[in-house]
C-alpha atoms as a PDB file:
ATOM      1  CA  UNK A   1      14.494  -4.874  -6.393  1.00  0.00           C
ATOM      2  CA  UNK A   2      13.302  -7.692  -4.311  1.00  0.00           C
ATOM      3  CA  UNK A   3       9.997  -7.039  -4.503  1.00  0.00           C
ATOM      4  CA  UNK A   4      10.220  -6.718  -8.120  1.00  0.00           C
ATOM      5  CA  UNK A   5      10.672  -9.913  -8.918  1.00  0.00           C
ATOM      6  CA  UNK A   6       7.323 -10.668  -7.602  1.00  0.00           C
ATOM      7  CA  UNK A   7       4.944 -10.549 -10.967  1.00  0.00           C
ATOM      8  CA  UNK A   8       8.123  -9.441 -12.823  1.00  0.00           C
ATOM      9  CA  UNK A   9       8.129  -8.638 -16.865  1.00  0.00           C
ATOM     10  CA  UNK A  10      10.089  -9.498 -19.738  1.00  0.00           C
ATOM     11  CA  UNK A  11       9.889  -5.700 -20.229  1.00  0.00           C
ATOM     12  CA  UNK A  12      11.826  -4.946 -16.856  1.00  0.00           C
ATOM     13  CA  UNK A  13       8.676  -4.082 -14.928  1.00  0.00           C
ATOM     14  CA  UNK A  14       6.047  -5.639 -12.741  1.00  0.00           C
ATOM     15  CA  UNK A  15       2.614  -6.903 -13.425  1.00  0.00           C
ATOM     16  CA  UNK A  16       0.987  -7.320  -9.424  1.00  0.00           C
ATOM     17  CA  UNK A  17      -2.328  -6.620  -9.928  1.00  0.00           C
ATOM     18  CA  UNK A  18      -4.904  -5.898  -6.510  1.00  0.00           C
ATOM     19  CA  UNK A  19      -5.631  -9.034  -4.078  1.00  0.00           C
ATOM     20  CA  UNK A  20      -3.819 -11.055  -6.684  1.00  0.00           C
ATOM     21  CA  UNK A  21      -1.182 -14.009  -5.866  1.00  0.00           C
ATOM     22  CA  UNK A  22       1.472 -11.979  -6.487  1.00  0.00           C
ATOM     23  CA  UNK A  23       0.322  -8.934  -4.066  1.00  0.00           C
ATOM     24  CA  UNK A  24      -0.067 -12.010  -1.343  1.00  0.00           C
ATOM     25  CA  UNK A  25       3.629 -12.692  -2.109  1.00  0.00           C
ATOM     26  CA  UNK A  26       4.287  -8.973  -1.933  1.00  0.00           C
ATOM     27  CA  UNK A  27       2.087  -8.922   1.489  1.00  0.00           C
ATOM     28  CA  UNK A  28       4.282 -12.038   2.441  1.00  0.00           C
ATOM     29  CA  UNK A  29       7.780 -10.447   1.671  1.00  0.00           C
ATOM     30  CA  UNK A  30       7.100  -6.981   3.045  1.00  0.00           C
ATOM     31  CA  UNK A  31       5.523  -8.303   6.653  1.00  0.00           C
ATOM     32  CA  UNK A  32       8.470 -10.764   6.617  1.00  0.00           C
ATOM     33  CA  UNK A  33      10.856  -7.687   6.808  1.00  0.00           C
ATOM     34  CA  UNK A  34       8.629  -5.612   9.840  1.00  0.00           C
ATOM     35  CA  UNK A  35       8.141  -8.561  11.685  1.00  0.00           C
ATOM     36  CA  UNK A  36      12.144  -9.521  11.430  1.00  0.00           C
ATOM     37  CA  UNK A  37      12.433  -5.184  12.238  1.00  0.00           C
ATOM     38  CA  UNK A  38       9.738  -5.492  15.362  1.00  0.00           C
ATOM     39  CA  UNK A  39       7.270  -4.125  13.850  1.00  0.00           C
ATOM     40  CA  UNK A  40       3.552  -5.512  13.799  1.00  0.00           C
ATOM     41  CA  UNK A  41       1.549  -6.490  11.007  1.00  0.00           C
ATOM     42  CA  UNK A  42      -2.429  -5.679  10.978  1.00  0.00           C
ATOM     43  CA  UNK A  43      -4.932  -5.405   8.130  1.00  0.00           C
ATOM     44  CA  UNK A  44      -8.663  -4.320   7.921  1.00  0.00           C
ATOM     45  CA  UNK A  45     -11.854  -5.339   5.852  1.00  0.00           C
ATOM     46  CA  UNK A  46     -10.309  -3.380   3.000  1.00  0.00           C
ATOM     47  CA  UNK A  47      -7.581  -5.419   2.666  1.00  0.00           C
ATOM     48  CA  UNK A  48      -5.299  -2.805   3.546  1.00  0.00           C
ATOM     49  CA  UNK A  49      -1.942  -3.194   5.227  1.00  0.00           C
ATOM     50  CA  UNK A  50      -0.647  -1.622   8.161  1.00  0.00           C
ATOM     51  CA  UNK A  51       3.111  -2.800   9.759  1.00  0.00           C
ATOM     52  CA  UNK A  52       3.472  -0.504  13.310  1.00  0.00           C
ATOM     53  CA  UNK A  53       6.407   0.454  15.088  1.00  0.00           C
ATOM     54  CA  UNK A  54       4.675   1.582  19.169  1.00  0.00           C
ATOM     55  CA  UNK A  55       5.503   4.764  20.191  1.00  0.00           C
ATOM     56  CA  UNK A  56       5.954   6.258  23.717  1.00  0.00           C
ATOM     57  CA  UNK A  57       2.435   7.283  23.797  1.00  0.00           C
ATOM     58  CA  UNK A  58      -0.127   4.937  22.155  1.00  0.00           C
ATOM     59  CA  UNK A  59      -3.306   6.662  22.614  1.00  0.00           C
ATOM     60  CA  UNK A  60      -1.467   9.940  20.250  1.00  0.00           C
ATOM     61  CA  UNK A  61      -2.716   9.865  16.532  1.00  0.00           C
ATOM     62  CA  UNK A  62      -0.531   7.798  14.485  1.00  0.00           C
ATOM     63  CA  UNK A  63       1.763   9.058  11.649  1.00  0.00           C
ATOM     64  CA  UNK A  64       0.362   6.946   8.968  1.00  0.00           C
ATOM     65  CA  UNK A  65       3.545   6.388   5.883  1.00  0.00           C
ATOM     66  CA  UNK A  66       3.034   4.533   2.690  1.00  0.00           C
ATOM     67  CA  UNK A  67       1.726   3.943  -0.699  1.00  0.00           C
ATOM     68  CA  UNK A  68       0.477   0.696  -2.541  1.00  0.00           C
ATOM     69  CA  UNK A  69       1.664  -2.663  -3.536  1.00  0.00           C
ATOM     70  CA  UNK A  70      -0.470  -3.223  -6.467  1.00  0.00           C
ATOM     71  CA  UNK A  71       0.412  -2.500 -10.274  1.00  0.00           C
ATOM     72  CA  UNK A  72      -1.126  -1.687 -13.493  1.00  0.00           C
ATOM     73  CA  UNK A  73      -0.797  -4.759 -15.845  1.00  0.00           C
ATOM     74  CA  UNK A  74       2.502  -3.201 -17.448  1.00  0.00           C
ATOM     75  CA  UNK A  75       3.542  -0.881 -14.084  1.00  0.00           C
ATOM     76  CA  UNK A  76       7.032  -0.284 -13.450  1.00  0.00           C
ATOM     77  CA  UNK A  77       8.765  -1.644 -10.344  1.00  0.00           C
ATOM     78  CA  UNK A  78       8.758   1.865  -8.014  1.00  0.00           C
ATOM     79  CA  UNK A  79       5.009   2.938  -8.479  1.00  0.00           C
ATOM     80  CA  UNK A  80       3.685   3.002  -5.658  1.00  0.00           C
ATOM     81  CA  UNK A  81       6.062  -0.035  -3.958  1.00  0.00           C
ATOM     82  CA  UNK A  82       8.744   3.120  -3.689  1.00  0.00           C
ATOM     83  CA  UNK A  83       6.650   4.438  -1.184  1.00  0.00           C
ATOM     84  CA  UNK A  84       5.839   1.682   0.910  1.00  0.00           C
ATOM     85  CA  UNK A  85       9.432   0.397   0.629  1.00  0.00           C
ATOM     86  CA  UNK A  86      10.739   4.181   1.833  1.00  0.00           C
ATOM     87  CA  UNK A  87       8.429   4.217   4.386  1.00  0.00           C
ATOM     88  CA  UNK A  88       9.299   0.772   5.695  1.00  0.00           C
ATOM     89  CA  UNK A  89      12.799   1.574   5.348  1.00  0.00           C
ATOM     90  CA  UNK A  90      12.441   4.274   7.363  1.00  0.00           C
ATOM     91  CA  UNK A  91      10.602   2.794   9.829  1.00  0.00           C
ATOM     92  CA  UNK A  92      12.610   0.079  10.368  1.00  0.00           C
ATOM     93  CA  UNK A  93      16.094   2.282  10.733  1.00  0.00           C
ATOM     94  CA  UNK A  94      14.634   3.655  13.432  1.00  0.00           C
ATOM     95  CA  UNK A  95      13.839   0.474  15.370  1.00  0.00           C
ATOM     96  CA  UNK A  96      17.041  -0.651  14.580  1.00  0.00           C
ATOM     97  CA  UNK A  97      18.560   2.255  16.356  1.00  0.00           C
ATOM     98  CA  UNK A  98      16.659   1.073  19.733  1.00  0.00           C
ATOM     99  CA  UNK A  99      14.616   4.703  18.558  1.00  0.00           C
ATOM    100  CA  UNK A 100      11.147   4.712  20.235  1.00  0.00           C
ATOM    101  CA  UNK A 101       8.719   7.510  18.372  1.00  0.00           C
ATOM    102  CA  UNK A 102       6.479  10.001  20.418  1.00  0.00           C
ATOM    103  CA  UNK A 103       3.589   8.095  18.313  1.00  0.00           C
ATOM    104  CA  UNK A 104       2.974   5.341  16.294  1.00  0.00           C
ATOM    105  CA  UNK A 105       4.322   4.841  13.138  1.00  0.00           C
ATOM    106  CA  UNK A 106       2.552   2.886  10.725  1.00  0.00           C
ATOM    107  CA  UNK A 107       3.807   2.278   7.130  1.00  0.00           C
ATOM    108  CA  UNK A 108       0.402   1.361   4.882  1.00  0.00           C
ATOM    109  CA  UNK A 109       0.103  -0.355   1.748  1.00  0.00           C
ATOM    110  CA  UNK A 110      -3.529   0.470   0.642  1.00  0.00           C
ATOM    111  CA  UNK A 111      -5.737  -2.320  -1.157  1.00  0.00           C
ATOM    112  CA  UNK A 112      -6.214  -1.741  -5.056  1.00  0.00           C
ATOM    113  CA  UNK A 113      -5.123   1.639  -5.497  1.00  0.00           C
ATOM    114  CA  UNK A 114      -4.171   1.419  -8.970  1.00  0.00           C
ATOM    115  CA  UNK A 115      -7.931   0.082 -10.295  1.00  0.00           C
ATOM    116  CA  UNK A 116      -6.458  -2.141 -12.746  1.00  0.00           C
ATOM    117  CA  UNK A 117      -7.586  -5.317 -12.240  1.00  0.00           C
ATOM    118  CA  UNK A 118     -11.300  -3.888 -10.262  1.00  0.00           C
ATOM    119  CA  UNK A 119     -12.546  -0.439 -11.047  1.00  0.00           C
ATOM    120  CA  UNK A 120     -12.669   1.896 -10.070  1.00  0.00           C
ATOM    121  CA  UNK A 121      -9.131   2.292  -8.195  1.00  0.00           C
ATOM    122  CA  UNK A 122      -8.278   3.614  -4.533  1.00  0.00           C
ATOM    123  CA  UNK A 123     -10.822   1.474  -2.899  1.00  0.00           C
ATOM    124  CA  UNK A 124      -8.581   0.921   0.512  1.00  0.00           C
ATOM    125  CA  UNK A 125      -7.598   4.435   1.030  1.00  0.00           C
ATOM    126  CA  UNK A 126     -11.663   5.310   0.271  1.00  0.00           C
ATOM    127  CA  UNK A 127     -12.949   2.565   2.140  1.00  0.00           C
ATOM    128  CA  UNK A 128     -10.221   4.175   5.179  1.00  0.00           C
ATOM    129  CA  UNK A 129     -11.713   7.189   5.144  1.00  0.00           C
ATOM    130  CA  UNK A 130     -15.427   6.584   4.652  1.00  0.00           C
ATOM    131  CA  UNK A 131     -15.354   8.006   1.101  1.00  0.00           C
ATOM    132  CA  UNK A 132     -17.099   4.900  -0.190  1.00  0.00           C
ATOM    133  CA  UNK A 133     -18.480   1.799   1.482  1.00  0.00           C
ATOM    134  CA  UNK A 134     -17.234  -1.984   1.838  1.00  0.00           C
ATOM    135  CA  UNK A 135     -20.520  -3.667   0.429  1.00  0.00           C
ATOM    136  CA  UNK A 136     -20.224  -1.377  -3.115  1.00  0.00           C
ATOM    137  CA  UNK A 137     -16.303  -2.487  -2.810  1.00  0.00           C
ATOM    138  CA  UNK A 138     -16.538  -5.996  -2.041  1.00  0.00           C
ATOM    139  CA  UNK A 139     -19.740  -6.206  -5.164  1.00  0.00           C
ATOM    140  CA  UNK A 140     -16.994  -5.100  -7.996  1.00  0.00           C
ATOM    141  CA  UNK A 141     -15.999  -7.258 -10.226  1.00  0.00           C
ATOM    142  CA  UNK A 142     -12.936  -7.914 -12.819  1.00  0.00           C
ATOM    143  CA  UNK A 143     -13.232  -9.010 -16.114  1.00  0.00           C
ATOM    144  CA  UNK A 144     -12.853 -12.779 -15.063  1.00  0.00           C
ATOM    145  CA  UNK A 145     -15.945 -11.966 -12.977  1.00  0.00           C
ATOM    146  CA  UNK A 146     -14.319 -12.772  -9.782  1.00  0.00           C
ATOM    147  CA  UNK A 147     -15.789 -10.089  -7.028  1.00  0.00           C
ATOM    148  CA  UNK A 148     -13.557  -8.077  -4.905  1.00  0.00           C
ATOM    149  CA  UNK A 149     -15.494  -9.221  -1.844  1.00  0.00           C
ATOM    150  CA  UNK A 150     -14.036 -12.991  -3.058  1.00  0.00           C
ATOM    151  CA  UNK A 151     -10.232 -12.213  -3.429  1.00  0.00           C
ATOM    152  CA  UNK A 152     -10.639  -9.874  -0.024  1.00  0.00           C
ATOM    153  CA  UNK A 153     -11.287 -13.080   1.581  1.00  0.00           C
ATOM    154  CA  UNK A 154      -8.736 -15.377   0.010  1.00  0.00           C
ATOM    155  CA  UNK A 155      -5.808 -12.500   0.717  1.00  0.00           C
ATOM    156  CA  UNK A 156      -7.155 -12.421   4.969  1.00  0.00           C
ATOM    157  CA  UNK A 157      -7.526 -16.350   4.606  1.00  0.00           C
ATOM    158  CA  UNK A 158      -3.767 -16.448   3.305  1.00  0.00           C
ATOM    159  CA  UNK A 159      -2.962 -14.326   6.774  1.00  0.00           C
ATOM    160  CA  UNK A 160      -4.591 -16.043   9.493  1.00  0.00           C
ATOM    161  CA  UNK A 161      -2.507 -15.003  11.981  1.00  0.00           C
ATOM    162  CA  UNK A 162      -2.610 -11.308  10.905  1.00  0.00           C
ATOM    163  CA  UNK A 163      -4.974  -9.567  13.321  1.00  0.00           C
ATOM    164  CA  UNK A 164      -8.054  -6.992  12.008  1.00  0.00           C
ATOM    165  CA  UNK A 165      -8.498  -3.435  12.643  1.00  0.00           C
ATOM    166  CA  UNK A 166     -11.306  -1.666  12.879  1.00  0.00           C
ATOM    167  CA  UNK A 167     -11.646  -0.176   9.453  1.00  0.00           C
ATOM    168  CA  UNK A 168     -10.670   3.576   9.813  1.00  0.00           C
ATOM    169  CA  UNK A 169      -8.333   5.364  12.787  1.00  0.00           C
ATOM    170  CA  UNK A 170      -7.633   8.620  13.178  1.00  0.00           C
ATOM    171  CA  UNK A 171      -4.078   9.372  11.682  1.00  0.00           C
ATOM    172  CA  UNK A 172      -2.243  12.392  12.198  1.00  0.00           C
ATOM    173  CA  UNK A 173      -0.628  12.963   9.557  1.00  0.00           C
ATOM    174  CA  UNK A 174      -0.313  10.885   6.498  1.00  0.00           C
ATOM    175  CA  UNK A 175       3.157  11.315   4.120  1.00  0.00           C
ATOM    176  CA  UNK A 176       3.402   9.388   0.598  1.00  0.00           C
ATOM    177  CA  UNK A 177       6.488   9.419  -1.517  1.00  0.00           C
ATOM    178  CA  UNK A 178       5.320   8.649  -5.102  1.00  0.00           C
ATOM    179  CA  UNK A 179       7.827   8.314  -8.385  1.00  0.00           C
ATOM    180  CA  UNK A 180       6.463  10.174 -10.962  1.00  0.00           C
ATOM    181  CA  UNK A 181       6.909   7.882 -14.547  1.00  0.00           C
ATOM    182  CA  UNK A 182       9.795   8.742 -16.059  1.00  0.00           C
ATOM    183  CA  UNK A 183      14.018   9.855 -15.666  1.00  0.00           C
ATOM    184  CA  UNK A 184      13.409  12.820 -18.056  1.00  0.00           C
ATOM    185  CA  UNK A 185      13.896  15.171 -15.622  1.00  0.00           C
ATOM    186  CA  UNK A 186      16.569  13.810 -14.043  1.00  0.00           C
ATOM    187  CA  UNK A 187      18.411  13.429 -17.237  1.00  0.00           C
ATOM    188  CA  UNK A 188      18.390  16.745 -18.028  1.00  0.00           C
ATOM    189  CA  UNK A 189      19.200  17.927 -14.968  1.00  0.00           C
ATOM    190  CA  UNK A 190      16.372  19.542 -13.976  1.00  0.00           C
ATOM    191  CA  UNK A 191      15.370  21.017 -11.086  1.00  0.00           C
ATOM    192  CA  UNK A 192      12.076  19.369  -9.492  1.00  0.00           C
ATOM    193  CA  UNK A 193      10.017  21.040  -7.310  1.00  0.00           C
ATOM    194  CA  UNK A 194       7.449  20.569  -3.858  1.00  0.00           C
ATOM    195  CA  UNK A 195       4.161  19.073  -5.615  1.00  0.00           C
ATOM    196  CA  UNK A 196       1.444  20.960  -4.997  1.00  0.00           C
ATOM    197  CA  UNK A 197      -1.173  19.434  -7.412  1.00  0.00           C
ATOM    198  CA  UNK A 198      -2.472  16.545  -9.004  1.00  0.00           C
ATOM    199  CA  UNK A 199      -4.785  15.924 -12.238  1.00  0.00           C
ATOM    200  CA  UNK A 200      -7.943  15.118 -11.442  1.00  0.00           C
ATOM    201  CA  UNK A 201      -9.929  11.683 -12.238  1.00  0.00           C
ATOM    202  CA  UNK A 202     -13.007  10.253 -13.043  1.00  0.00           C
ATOM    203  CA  UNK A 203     -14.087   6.987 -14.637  1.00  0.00           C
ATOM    204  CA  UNK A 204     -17.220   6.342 -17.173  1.00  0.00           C
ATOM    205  CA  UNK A 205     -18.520   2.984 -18.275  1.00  0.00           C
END
């Protein structure tokens, strides 16, 4: 709920849109908590974030937990920031328990996952895994014209003291908890069960 009140709505919801001054106040909130937690910030050329708890053996892959930050114009205040926020949460119980993992644990907030503001969406989580590369990313623009190359560099400038990965690490495994829109379900009592698929997407100009 705290988050939420960064690029809050009359409506009740949240309009943070990618690299946008409210996701730096997001970025600025959330690494507030880790670092107060002991856990340490890092970001890459995508923009993503990354707050890491060590484990016991540093060279093991990583379990890599999270979601995104960003929001559609009109998004509601647990898509995507319920997964970061559970993963941090989780995260940070265990270092509060004096808990060292067998492996890292990083929580992630990818960069412009929702592909509101620049299209097309999931550019961090591509950029991650090699799916598409930084100089098509940072050439997109948004309808104000301003490139995503541009706002990349004003969201590192506004973290000077946050310190770069190489862009892409091997992860282990990778867990997202996602809210699905809407209590229907839940108000009817329903039964939900293990997702197992997802609709698919593409995007024509």
């Amino acid at each position: 709920m705290s988050l939420a009140e960064i690029g809050a709505t009359p409506a009740g919801g949240v309009n943070r849109q990618a690299l946008s001054d409210g996701e730096i106040a997001a970025w600025r909130r959330v690494i507030g908590w880790a670092v107060e937690a002991g856990l340490t910030p890092s970001t890459d050329a995508a923009g993503n974030l990354f707050l890491t708890l060590a484990g016991r053996n540093r060279a093991a892959p990583p379990l890599l937990l999270g979601s995104h930050l960003d929001s559609q114009p009109t998004g509601g205040k647990f898509d995507g920031a319920a997964g970061v926020m559970a993963a941090l949460e989780a995260v940070v119980s265990l270092a509060e328990q004096g808990e060292t993992p067998a492996c890292d644990l990083i929580v992630v907030a990818w960069m412009n996952e929702e592909g509101s503001r620049f299209a097309p969406g999931m550019m961090g989580s591509e950029a991650f895994t090699g799916e598409r590369g930084m100089d098509a990313i940072r050439a997109a623009r948004d309808a104000d014209g301003i490139a995503v190359g541009e706002a990349l560099d004003r969201l590192h400038q506004a973290f000077p003291d946050v310190p770069h990965k190489p862009l892409g690490f091997a992860a282990g495994v990778y867990l997202e908890l996602h809210i699905e829109q809407g209590p229907l379900l839940e108000a009817a009592g329903r039964t939900i069960g293990v997702v197992t698929g997802i609709q698919g997407k593409k995007t024509f100009q």
